[in-house]
PDB file of N, CA and C in Angstrom:
ATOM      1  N   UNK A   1     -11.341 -23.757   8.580  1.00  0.00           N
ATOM      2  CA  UNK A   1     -12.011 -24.614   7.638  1.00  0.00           C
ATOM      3  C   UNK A   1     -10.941 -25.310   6.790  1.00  0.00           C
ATOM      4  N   UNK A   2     -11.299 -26.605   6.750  1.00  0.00           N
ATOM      5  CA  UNK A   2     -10.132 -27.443   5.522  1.00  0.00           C
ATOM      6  C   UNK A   2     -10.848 -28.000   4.785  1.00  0.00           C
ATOM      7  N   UNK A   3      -9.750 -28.072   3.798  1.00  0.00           N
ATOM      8  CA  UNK A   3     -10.394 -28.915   2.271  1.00  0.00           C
ATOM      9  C   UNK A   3      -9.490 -29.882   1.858  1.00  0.00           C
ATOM     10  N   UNK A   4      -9.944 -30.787   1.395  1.00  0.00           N
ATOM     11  CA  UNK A   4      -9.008 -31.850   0.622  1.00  0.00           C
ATOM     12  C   UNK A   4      -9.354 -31.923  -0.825  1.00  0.00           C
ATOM     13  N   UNK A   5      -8.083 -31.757  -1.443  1.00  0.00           N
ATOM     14  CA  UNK A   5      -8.553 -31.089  -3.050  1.00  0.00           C
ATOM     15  C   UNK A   5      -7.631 -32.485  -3.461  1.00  0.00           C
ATOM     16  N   UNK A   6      -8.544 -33.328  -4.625  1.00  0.00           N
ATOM     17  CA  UNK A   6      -8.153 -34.334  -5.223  1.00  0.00           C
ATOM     18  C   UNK A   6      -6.662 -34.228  -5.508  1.00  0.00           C
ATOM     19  N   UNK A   7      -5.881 -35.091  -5.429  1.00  0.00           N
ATOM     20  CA  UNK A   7      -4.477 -35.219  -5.765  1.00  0.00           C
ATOM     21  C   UNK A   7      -3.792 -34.274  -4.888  1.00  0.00           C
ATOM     22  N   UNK A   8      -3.877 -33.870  -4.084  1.00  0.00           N
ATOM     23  CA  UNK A   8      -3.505 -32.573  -2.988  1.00  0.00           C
ATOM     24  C   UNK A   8      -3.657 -32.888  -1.459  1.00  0.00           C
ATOM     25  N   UNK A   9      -2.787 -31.934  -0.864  1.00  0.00           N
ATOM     26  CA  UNK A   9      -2.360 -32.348   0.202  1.00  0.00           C
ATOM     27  C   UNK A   9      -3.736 -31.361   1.144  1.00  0.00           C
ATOM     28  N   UNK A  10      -4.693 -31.619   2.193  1.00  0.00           N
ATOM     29  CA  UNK A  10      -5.238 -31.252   3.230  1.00  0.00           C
ATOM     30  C   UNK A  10      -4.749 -29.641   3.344  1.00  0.00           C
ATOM     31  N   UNK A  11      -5.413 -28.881   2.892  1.00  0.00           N
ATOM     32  CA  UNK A  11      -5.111 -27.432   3.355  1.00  0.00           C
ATOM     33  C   UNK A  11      -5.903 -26.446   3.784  1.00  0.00           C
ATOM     34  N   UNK A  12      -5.805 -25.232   4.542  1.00  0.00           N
ATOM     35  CA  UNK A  12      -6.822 -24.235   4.490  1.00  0.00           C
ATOM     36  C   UNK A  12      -7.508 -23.897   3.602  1.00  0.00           C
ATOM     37  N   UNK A  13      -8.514 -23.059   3.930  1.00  0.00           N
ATOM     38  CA  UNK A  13      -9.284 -22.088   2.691  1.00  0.00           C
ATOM     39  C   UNK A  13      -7.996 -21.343   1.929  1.00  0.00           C
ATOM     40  N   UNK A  14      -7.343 -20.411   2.773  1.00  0.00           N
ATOM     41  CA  UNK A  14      -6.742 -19.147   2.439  1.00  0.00           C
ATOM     42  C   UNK A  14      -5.710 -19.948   1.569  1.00  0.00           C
ATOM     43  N   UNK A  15      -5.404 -21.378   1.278  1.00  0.00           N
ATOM     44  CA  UNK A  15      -4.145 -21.660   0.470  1.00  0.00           C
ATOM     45  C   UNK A  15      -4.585 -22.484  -0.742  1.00  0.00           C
ATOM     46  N   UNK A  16      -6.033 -22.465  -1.143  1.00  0.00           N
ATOM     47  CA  UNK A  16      -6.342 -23.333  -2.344  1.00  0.00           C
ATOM     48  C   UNK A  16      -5.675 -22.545  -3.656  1.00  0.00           C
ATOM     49  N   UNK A  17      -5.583 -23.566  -4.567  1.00  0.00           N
ATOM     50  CA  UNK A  17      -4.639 -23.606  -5.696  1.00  0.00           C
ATOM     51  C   UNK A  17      -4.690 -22.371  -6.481  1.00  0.00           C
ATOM     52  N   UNK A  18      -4.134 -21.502  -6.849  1.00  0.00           N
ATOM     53  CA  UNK A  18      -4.342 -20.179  -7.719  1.00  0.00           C
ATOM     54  C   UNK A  18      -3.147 -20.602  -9.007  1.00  0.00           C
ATOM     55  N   UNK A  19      -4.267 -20.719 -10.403  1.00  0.00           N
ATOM     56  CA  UNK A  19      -3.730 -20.950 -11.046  1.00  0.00           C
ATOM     57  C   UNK A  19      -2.001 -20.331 -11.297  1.00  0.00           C
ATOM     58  N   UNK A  20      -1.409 -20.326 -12.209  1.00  0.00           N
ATOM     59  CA  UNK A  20      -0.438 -19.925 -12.898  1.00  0.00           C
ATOM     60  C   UNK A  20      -0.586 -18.575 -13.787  1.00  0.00           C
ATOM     61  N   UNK A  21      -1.825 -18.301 -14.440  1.00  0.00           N
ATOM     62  CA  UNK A  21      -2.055 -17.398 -15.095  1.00  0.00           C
ATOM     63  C   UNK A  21      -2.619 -16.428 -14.026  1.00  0.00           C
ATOM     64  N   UNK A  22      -3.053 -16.617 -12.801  1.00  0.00           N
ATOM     65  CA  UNK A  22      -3.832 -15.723 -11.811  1.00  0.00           C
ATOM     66  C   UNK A  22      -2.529 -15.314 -10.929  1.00  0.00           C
ATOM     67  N   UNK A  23      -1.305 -15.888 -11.060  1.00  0.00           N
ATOM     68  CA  UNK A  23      -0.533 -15.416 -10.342  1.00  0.00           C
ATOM     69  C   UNK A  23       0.476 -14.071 -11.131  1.00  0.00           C
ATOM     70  N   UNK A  24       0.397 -14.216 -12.269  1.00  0.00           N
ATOM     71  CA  UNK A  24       1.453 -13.887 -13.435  1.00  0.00           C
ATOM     72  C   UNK A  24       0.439 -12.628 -13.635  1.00  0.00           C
ATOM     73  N   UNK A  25      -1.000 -12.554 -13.440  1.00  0.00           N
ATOM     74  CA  UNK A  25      -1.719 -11.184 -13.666  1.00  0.00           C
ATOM     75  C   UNK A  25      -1.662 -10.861 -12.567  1.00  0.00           C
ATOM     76  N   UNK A  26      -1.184 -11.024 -11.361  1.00  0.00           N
ATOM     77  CA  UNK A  26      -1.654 -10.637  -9.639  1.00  0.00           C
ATOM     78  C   UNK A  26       0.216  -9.486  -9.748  1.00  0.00           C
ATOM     79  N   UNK A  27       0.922 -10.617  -9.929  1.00  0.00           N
ATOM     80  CA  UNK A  27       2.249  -9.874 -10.305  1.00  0.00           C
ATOM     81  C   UNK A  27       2.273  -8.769 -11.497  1.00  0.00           C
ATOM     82  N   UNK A  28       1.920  -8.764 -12.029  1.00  0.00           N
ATOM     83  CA  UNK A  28       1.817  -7.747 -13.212  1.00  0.00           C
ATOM     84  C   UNK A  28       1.020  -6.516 -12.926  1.00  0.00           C
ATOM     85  N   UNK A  29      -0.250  -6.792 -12.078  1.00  0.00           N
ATOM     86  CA  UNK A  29      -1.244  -5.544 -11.588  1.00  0.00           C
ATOM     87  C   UNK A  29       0.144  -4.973 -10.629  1.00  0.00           C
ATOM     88  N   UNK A  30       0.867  -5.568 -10.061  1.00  0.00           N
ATOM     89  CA  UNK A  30       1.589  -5.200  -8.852  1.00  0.00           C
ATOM     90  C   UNK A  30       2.357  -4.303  -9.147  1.00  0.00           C
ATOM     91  N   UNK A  31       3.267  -4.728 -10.211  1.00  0.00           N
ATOM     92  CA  UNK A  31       4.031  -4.312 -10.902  1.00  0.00           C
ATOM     93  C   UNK A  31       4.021  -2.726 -11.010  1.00  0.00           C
ATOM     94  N   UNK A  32       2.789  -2.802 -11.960  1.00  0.00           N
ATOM     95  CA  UNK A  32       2.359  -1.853 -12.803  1.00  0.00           C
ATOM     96  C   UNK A  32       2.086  -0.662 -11.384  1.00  0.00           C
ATOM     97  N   UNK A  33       1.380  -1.065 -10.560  1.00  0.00           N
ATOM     98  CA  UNK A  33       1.118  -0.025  -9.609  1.00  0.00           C
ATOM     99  C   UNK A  33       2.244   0.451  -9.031  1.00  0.00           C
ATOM    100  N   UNK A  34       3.074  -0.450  -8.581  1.00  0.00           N
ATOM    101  CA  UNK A  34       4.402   0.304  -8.121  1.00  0.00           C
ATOM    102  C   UNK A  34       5.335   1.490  -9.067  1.00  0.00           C
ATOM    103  N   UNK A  35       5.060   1.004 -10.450  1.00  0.00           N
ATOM    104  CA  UNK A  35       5.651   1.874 -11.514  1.00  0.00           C
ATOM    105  C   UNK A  35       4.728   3.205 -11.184  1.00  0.00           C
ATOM    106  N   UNK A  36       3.949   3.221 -11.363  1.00  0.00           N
ATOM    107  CA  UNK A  36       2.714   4.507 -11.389  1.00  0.00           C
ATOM    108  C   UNK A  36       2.884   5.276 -10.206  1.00  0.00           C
ATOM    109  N   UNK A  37       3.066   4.276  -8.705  1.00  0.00           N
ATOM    110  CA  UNK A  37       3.638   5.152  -7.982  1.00  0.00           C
ATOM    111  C   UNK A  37       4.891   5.911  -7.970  1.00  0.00           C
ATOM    112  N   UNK A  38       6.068   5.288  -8.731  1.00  0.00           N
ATOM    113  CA  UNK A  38       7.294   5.750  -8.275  1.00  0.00           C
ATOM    114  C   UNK A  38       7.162   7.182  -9.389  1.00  0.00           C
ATOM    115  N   UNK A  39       6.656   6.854 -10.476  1.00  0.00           N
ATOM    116  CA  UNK A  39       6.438   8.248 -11.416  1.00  0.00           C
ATOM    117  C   UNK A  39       5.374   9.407 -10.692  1.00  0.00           C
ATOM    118  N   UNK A  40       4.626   8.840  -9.831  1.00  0.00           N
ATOM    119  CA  UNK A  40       3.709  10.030  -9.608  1.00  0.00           C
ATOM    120  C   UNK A  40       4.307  10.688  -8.287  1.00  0.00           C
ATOM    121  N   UNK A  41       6.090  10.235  -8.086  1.00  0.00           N
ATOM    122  CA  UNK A  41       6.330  10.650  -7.230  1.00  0.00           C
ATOM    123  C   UNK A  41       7.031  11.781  -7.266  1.00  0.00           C
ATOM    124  N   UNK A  42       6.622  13.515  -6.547  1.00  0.00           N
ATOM    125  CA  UNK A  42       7.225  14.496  -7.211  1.00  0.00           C
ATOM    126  C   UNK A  42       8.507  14.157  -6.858  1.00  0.00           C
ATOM    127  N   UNK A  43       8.718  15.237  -8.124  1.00  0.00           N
ATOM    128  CA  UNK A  43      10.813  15.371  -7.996  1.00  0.00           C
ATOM    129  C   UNK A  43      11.651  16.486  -7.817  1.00  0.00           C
ATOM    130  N   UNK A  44      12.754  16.745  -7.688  1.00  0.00           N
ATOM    131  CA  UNK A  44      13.124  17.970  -7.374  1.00  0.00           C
ATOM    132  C   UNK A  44      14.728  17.880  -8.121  1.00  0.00           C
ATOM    133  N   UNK A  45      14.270  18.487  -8.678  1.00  0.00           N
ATOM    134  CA  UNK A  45      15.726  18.788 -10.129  1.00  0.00           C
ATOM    135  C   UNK A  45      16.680  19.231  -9.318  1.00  0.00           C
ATOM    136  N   UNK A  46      18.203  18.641  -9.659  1.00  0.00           N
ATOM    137  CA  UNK A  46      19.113  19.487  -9.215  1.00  0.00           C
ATOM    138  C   UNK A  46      20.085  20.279 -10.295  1.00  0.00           C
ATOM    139  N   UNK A  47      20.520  21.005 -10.607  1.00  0.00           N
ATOM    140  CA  UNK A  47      20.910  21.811 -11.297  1.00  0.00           C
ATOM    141  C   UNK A  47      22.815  21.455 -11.238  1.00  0.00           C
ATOM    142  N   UNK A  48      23.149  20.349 -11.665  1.00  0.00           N
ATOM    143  CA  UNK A  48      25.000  19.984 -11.497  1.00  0.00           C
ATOM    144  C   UNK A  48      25.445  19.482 -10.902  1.00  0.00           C
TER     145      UNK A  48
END
């Protein structure tokens, strides 16, 4: 399926415009999950 979005070039569905602020919260959810994983990752102390 294509669309032609005013002032824009002919593109798929899967590539219409995602704001600036939807990208900056998409990166930030990302973020955040990768942090949560690397802490919930057990650890194993070494002693020296």
């Amino acid at each position: 399926m294509i669309y032609a979005i005013a002032g824009g070039a002919r593109m798929g569905a899967f590539q219409l415009n995602e704001s600036l602020i939807e990208r900056i919260t998409r990166k930030l959810r990302d973020g955040w999950k990768r942090l949560i994983d690397v802490l919930n990752q057990p650890g194993v102390p070494k002693n020296g």
